[in-house]
N, C-alpha and C. Protein backbone atom coordinates (compact mmCIF):
# COMPACT_ATOMS: atom_id res chain seq x y z
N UNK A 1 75.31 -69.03 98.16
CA UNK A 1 75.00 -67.64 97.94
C UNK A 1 74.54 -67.41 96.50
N UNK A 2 75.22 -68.27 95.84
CA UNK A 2 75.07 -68.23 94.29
C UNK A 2 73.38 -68.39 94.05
N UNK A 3 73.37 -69.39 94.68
CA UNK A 3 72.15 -70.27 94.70
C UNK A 3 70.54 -68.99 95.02
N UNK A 4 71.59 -68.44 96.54
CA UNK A 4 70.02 -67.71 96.42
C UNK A 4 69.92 -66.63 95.71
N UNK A 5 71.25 -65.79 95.53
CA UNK A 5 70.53 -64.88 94.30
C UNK A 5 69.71 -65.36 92.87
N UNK A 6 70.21 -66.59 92.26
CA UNK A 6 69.12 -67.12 90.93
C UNK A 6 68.15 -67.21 91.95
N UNK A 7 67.44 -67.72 92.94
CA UNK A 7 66.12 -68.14 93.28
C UNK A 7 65.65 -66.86 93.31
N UNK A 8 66.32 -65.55 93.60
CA UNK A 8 65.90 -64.22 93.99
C UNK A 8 65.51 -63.95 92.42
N UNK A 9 66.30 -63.58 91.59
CA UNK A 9 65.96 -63.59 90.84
C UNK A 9 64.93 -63.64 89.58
N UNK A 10 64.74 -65.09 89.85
CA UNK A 10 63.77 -65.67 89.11
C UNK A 10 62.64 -65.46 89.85
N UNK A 11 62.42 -65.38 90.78
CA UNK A 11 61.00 -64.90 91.57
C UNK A 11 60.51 -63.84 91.10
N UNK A 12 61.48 -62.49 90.99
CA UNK A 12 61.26 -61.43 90.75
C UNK A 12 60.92 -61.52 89.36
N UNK A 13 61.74 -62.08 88.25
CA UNK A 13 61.26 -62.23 86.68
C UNK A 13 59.82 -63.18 86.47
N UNK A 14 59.92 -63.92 87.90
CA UNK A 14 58.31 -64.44 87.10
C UNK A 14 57.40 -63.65 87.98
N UNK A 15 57.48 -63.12 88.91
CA UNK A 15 56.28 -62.08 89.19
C UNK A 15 56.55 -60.86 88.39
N UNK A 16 57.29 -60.14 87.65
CA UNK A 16 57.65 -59.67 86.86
C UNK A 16 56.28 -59.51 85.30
N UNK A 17 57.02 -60.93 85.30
CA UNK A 17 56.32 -61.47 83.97
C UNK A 17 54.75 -61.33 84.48
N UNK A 18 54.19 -62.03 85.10
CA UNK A 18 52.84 -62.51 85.40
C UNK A 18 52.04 -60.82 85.78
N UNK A 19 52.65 -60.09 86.05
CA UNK A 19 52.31 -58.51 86.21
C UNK A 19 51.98 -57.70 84.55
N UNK A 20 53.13 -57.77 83.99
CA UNK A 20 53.39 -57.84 82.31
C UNK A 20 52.01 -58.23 81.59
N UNK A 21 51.67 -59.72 81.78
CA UNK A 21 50.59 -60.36 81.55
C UNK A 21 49.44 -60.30 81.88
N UNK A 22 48.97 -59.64 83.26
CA UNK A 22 47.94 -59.39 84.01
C UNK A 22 47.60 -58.19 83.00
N UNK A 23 48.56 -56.99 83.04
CA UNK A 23 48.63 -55.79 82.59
C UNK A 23 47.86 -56.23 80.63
N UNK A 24 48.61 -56.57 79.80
CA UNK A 24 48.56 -57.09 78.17
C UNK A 24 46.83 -57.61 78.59
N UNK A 25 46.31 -58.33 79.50
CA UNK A 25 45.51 -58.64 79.65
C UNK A 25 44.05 -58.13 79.73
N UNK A 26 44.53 -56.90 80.49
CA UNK A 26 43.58 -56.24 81.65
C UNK A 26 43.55 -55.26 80.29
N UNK A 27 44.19 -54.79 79.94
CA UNK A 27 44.32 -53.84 78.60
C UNK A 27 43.20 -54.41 77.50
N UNK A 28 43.31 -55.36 77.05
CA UNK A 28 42.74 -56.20 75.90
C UNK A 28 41.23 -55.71 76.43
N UNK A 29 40.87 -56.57 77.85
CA UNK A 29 39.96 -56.68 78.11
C UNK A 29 38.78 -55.11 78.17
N UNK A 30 39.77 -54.12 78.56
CA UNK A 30 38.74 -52.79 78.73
C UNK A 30 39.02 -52.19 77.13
N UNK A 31 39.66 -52.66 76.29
CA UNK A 31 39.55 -52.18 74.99
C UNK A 31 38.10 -52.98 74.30
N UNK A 32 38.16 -53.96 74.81
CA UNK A 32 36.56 -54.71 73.95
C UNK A 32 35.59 -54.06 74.57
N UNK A 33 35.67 -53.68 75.90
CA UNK A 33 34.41 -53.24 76.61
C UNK A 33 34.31 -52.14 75.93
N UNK A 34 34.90 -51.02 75.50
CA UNK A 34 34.57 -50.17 75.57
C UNK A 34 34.44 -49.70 74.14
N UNK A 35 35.09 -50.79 73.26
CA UNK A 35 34.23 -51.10 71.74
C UNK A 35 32.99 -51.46 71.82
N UNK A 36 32.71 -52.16 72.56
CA UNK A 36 31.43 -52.99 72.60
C UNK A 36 30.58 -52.19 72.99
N UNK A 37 30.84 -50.89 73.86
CA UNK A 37 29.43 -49.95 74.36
C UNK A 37 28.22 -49.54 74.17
N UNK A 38 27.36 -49.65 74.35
CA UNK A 38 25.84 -49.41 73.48
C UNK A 38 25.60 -47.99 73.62
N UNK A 39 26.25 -47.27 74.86
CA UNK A 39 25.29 -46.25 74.92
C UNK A 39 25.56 -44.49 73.98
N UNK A 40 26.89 -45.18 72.96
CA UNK A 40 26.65 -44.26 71.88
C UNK A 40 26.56 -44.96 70.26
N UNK A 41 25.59 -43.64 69.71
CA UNK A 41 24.96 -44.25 68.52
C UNK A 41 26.45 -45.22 67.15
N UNK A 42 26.13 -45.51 66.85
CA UNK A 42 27.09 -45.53 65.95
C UNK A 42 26.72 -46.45 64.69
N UNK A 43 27.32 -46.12 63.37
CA UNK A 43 26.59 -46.18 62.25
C UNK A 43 27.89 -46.11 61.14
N UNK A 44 27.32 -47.03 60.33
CA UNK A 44 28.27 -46.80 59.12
C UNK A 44 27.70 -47.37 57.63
N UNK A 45 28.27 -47.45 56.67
CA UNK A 45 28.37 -47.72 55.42
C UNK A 45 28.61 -48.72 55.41
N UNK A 46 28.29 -50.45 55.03
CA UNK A 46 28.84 -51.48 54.82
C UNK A 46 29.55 -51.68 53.68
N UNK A 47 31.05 -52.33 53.89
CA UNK A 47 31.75 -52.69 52.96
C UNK A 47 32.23 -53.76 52.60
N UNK A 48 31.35 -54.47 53.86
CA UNK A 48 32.06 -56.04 53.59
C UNK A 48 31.36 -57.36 54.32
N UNK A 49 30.84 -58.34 54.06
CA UNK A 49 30.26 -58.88 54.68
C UNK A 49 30.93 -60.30 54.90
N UNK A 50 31.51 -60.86 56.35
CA UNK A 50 31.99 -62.54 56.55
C UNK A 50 31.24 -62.99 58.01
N UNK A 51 31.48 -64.37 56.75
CA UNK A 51 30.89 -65.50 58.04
C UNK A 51 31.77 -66.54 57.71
N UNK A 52 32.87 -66.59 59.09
CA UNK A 52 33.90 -66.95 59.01
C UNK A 52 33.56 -68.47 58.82
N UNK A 53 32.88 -69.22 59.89
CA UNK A 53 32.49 -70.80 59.66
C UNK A 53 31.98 -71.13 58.59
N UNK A 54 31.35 -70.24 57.58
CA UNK A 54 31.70 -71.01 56.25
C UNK A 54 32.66 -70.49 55.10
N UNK A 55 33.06 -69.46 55.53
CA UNK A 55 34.21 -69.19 54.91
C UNK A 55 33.44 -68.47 53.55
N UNK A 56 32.70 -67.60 54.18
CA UNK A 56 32.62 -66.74 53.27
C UNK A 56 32.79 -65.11 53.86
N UNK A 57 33.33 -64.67 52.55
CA UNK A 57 34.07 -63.09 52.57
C UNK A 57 33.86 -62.27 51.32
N UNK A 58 33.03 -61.38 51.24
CA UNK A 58 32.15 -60.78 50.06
C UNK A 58 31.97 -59.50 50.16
N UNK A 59 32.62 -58.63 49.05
CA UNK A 59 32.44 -57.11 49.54
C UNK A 59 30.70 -56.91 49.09
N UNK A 60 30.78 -55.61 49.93
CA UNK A 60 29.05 -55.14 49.73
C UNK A 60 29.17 -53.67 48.83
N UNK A 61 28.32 -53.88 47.75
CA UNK A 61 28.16 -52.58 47.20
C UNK A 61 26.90 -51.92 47.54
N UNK A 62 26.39 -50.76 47.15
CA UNK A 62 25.30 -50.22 47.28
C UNK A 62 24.73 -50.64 46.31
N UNK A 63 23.11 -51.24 46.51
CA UNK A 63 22.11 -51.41 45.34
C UNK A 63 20.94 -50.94 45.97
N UNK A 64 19.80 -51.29 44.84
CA UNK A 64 18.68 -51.02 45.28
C UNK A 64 17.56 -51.67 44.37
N UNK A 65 16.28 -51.88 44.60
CA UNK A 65 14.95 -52.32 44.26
C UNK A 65 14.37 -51.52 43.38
N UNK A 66 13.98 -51.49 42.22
CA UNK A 66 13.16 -50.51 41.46
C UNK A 66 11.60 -50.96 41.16
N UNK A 67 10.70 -50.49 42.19
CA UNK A 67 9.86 -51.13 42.10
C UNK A 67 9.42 -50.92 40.90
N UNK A 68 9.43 -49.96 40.27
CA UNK A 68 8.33 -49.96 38.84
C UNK A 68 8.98 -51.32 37.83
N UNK A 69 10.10 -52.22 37.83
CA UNK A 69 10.36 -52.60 36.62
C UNK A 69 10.47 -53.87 37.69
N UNK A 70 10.72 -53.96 38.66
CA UNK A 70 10.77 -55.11 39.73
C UNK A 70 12.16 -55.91 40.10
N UNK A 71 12.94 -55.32 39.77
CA UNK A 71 14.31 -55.28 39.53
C UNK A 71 15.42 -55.05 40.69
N UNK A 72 16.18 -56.04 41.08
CA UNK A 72 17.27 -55.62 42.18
C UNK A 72 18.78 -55.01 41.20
N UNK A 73 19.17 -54.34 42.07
CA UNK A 73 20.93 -54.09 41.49
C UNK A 73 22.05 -55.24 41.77
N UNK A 74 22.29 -56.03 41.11
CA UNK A 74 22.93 -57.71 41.01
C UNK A 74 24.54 -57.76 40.66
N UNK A 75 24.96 -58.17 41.12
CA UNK A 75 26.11 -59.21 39.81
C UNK A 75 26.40 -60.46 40.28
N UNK A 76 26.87 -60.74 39.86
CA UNK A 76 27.77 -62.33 40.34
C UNK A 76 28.62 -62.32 41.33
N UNK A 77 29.62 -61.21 41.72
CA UNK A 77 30.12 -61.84 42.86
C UNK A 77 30.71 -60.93 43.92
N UNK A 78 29.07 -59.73 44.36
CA UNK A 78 29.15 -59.21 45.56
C UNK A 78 27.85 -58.96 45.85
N UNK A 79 27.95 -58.94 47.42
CA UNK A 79 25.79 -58.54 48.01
C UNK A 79 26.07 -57.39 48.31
N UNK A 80 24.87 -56.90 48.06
CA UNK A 80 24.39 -55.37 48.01
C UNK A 80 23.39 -54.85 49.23
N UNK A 81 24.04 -53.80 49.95
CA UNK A 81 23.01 -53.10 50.83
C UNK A 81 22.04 -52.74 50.52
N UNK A 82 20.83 -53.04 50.70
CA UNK A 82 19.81 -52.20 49.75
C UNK A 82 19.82 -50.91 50.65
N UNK A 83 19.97 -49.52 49.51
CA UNK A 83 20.03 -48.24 50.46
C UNK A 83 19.27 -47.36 50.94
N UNK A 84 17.56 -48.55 50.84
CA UNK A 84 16.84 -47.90 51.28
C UNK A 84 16.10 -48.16 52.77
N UNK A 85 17.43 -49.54 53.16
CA UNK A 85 17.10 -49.91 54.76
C UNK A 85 18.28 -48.93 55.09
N UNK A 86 17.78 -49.20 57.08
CA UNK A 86 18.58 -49.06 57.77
C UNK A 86 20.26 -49.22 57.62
N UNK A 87 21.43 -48.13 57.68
CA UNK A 87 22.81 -48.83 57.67
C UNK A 87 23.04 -49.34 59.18
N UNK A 88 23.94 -50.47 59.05
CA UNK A 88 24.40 -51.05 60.01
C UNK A 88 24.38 -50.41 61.68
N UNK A 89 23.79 -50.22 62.74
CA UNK A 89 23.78 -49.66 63.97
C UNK A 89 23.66 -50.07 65.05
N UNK A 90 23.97 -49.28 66.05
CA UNK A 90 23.53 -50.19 67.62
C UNK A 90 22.26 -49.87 67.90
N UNK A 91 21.38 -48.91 67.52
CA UNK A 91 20.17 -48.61 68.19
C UNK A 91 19.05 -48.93 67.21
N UNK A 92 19.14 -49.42 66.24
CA UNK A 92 17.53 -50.31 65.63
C UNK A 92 17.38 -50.01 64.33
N UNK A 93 16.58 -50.47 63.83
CA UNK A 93 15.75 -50.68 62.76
C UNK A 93 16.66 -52.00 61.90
N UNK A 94 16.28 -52.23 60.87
CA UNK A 94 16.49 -53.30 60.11
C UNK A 94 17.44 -53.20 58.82
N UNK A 95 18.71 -53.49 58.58
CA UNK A 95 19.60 -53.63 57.73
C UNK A 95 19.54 -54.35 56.75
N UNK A 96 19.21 -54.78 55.74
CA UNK A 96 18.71 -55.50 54.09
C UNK A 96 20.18 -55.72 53.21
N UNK A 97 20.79 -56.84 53.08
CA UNK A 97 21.73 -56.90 52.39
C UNK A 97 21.51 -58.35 51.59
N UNK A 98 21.55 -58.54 50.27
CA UNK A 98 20.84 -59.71 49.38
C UNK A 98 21.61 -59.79 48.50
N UNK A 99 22.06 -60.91 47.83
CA UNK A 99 22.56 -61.16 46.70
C UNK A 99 22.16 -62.49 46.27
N UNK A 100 22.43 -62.70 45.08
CA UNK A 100 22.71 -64.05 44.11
C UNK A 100 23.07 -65.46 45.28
N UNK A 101 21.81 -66.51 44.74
CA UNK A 101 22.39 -67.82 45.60
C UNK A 101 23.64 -68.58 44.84
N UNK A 102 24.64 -67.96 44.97
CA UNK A 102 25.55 -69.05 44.27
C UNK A 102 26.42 -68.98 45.26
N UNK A 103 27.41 -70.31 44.97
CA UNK A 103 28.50 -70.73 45.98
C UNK A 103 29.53 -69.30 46.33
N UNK A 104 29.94 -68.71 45.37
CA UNK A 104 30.78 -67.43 45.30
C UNK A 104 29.94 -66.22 45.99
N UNK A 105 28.68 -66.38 45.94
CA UNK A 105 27.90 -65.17 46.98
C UNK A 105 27.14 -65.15 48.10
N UNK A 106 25.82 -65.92 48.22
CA UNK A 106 25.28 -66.19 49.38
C UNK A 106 24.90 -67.80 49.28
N UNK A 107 24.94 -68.44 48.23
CA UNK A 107 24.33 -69.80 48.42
C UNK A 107 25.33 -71.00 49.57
N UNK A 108 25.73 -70.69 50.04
CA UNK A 108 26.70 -71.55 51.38
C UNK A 108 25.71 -70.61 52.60
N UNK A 109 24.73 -69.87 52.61
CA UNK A 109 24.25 -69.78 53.72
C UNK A 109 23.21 -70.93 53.36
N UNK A 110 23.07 -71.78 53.18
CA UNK A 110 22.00 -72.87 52.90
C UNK A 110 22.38 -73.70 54.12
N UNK A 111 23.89 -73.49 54.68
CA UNK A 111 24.58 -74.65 55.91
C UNK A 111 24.29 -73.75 56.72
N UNK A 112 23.98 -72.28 56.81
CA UNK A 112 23.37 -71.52 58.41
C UNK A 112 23.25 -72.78 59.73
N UNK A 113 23.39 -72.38 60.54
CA UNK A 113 23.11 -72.61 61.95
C UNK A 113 22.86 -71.96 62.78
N UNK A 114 21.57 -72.08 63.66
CA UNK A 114 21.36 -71.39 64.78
C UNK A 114 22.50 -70.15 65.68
N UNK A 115 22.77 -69.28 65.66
CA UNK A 115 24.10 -68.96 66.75
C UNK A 115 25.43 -68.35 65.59
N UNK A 116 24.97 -69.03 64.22
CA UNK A 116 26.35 -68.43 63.53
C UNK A 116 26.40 -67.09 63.59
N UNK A 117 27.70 -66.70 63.57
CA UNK A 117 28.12 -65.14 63.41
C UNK A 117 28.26 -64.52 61.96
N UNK A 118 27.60 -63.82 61.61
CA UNK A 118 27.72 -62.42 60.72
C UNK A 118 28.72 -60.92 61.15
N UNK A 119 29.68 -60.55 60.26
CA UNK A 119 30.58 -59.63 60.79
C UNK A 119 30.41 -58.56 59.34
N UNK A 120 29.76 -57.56 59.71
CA UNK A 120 29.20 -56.42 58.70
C UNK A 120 30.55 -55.41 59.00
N UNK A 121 31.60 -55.05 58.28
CA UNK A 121 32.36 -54.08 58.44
C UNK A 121 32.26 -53.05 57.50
N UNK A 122 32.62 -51.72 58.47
CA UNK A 122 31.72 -50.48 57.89
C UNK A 122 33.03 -49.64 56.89
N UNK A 123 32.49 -48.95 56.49
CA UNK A 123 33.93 -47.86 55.61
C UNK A 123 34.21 -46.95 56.52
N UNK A 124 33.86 -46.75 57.69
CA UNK A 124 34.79 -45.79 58.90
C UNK A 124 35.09 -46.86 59.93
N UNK A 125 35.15 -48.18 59.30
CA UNK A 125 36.51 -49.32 60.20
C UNK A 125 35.45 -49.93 61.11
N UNK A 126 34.23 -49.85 61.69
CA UNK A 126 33.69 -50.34 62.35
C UNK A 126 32.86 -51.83 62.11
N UNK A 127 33.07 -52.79 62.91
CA UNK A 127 32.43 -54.20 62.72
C UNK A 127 31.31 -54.18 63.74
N UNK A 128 30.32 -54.98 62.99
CA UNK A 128 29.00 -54.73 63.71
C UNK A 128 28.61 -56.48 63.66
N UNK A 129 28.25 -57.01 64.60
CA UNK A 129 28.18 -58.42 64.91
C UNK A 129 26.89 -59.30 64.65
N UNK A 130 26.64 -60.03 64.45
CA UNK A 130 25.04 -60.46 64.53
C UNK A 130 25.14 -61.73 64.69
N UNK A 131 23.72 -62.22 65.34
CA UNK A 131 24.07 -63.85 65.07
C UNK A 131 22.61 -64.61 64.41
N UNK A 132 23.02 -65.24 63.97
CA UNK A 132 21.86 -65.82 63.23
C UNK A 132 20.85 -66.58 64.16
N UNK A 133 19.29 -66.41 63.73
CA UNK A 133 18.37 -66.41 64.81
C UNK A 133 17.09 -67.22 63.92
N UNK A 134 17.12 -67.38 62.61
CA UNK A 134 16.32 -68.10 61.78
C UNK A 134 16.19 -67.43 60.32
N UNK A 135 15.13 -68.16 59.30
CA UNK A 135 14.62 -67.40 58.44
C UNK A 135 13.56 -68.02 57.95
N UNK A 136 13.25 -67.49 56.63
CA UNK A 136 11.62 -67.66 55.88
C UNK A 136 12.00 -67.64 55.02
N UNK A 137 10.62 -67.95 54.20
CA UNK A 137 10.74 -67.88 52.71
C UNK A 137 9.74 -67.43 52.43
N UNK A 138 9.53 -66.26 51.39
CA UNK A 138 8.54 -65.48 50.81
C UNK A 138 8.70 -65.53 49.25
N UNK A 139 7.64 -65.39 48.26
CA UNK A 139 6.96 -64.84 47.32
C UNK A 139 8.00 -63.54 46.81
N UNK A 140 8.66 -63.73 45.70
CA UNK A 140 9.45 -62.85 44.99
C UNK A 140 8.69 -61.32 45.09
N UNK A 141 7.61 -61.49 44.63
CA UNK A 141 6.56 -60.32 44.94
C UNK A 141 6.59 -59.40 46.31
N UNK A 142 6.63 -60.13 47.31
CA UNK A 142 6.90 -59.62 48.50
C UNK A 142 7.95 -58.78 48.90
N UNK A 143 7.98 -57.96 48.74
CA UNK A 143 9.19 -56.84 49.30
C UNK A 143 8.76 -56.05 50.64
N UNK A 144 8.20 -56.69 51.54
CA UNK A 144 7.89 -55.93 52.45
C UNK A 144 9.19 -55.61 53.96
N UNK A 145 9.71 -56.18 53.39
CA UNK A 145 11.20 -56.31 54.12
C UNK A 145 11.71 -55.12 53.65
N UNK A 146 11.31 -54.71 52.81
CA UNK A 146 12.36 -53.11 52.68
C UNK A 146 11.65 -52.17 53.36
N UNK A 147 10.72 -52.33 54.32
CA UNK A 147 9.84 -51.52 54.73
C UNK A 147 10.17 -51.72 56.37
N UNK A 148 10.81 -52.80 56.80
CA UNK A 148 10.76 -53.69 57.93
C UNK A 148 11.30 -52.63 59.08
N UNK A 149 10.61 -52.64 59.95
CA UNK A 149 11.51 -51.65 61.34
C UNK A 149 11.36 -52.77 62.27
N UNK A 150 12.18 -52.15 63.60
CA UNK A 150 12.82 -52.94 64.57
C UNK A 150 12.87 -52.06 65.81
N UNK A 151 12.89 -51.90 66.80
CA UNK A 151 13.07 -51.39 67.80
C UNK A 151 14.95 -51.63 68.11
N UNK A 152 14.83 -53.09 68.18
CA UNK A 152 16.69 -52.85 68.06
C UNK A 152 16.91 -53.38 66.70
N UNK A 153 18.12 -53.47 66.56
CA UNK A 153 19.25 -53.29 65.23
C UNK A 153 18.88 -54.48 64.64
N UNK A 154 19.15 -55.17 64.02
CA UNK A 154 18.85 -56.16 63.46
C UNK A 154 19.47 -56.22 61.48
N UNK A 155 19.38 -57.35 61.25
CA UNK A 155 20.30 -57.63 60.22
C UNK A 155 19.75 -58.63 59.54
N UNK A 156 19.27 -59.07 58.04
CA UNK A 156 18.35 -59.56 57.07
C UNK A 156 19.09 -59.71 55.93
N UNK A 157 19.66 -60.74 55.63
CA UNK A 157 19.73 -61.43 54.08
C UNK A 157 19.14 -61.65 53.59
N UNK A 158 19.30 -61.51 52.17
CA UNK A 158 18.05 -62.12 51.00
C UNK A 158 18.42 -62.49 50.20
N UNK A 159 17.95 -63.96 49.59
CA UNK A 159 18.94 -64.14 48.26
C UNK A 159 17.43 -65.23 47.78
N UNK A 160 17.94 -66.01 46.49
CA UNK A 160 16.86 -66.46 45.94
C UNK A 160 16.64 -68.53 46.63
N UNK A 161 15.63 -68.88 46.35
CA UNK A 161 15.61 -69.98 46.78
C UNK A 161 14.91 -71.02 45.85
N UNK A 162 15.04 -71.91 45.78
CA UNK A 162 14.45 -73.32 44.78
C UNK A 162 15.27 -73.50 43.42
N UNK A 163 14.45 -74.52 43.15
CA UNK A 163 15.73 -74.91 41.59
C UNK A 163 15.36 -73.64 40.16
N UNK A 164 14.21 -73.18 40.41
CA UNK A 164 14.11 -71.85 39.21
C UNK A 164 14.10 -70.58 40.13
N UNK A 165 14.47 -70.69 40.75
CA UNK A 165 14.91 -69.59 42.06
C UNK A 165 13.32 -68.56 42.18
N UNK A 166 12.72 -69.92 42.15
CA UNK A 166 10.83 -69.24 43.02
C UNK A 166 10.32 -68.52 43.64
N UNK A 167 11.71 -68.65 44.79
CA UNK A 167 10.96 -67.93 46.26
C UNK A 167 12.43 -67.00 46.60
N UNK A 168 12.27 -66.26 47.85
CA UNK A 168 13.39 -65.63 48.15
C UNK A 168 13.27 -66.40 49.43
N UNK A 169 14.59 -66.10 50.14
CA UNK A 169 14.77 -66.61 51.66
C UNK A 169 15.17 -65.62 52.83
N UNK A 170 14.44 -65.52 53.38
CA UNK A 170 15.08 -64.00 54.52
C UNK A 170 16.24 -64.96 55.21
N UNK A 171 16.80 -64.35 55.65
CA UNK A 171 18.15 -65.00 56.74
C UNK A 171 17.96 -63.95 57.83
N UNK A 172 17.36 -64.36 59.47
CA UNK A 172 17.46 -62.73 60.41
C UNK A 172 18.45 -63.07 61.01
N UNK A 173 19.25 -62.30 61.57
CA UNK A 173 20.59 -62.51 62.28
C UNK A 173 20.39 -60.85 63.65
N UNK A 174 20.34 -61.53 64.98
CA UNK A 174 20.34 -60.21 66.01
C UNK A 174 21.64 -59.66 66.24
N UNK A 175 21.46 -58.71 66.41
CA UNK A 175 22.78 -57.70 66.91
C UNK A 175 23.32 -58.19 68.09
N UNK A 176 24.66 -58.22 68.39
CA UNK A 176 25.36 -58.78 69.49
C UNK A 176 25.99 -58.00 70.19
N UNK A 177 27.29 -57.17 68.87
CA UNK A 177 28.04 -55.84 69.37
C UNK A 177 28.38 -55.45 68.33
N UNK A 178 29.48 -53.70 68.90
CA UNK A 178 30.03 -53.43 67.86
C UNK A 178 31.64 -52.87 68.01
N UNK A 179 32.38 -53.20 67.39
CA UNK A 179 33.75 -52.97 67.69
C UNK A 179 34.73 -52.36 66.56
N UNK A 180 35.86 -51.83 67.03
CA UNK A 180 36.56 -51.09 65.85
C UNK A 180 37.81 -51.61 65.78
């Protein structure tokens, strides 16, 4: 008798449990969906930019391009939104964020790979996803990237490239999702 109440028991605590778990589960799962939604706008201020596989984590300030003197807004050891692209969104145009090639700022995107993830987090808490899709190299002169539109969202690094830092390097990375 002993016997079958533990078997009773324990049946009930592991269907119990596995209900518990279904539930923790099923929860998780309609919380991403419904972060992830496209079909409202959403937009923010970038404050922070990681790419976890190389282990970089870099706040973003606001800068900008002055064309008359030819000049970006710089320092040593954060990238800057330029604030005259697109901010971070689900519905399009092109996002511009560039800094300094050094190990402490963007120069470890030199190991990029096809597929890596970019995680743009905004100052009203929102992370906006991208994945890396290729890049170029242009003529310092060339700023036509601050001009760049998109039909969808899209996301553009810039930092300098060669041993007297010659050229610049676009980095494009596509939009994936966005979550809070």
């Amino acid at each position: 008798m002993y016997l079958l109440a533990a078997i009773t028991y324990l049946s009930f605590s592991y269907i119990y449990s596995m209900q518990s778990q279904h539930t923790v589960a099923q929860t998780i799962a309609e919380t991403t969906i419904k972060t992830n939604k496209l079909d409202e706008p959403v937009s923010g201020s970038p404050t922070h930019l990681a790419i976890d596989r190389l282990k970089i984590h870099i706040p973003v300030q606001n800068g900008r391009y002055d064309e008359k003197s030819g000049k970006w807004t710089l320092s040593r050891d954060n990238v800057y939104f330029a604030t005259g692209t697109k901010r971070p969104n689900n519905t399009g145009g092109n996002t511009l964020i560039y800094g300094h090639n050094t190990d402490s700022v963007l120069g470890l995107t030199k190991r990029l790979v096809k597929g890596d993830e970019v995680v743009i987090t905004t100052k009203n808490g929102h992370r906006f996803h991208y994945r890396y899709s290729g890049d170029s190299i242009v003529n310092p002169s060339d700023t036509t990237i601050l001009a760049a539109t998109s039909d969808k969202p899209r996301l553009t690094l810039l930092t300098c490239k060669g041993w007297f830092s010659e050229n610049r390097r676009l980095m494009f990375f596509d939009f994936v999702g966005v979550s809070s």
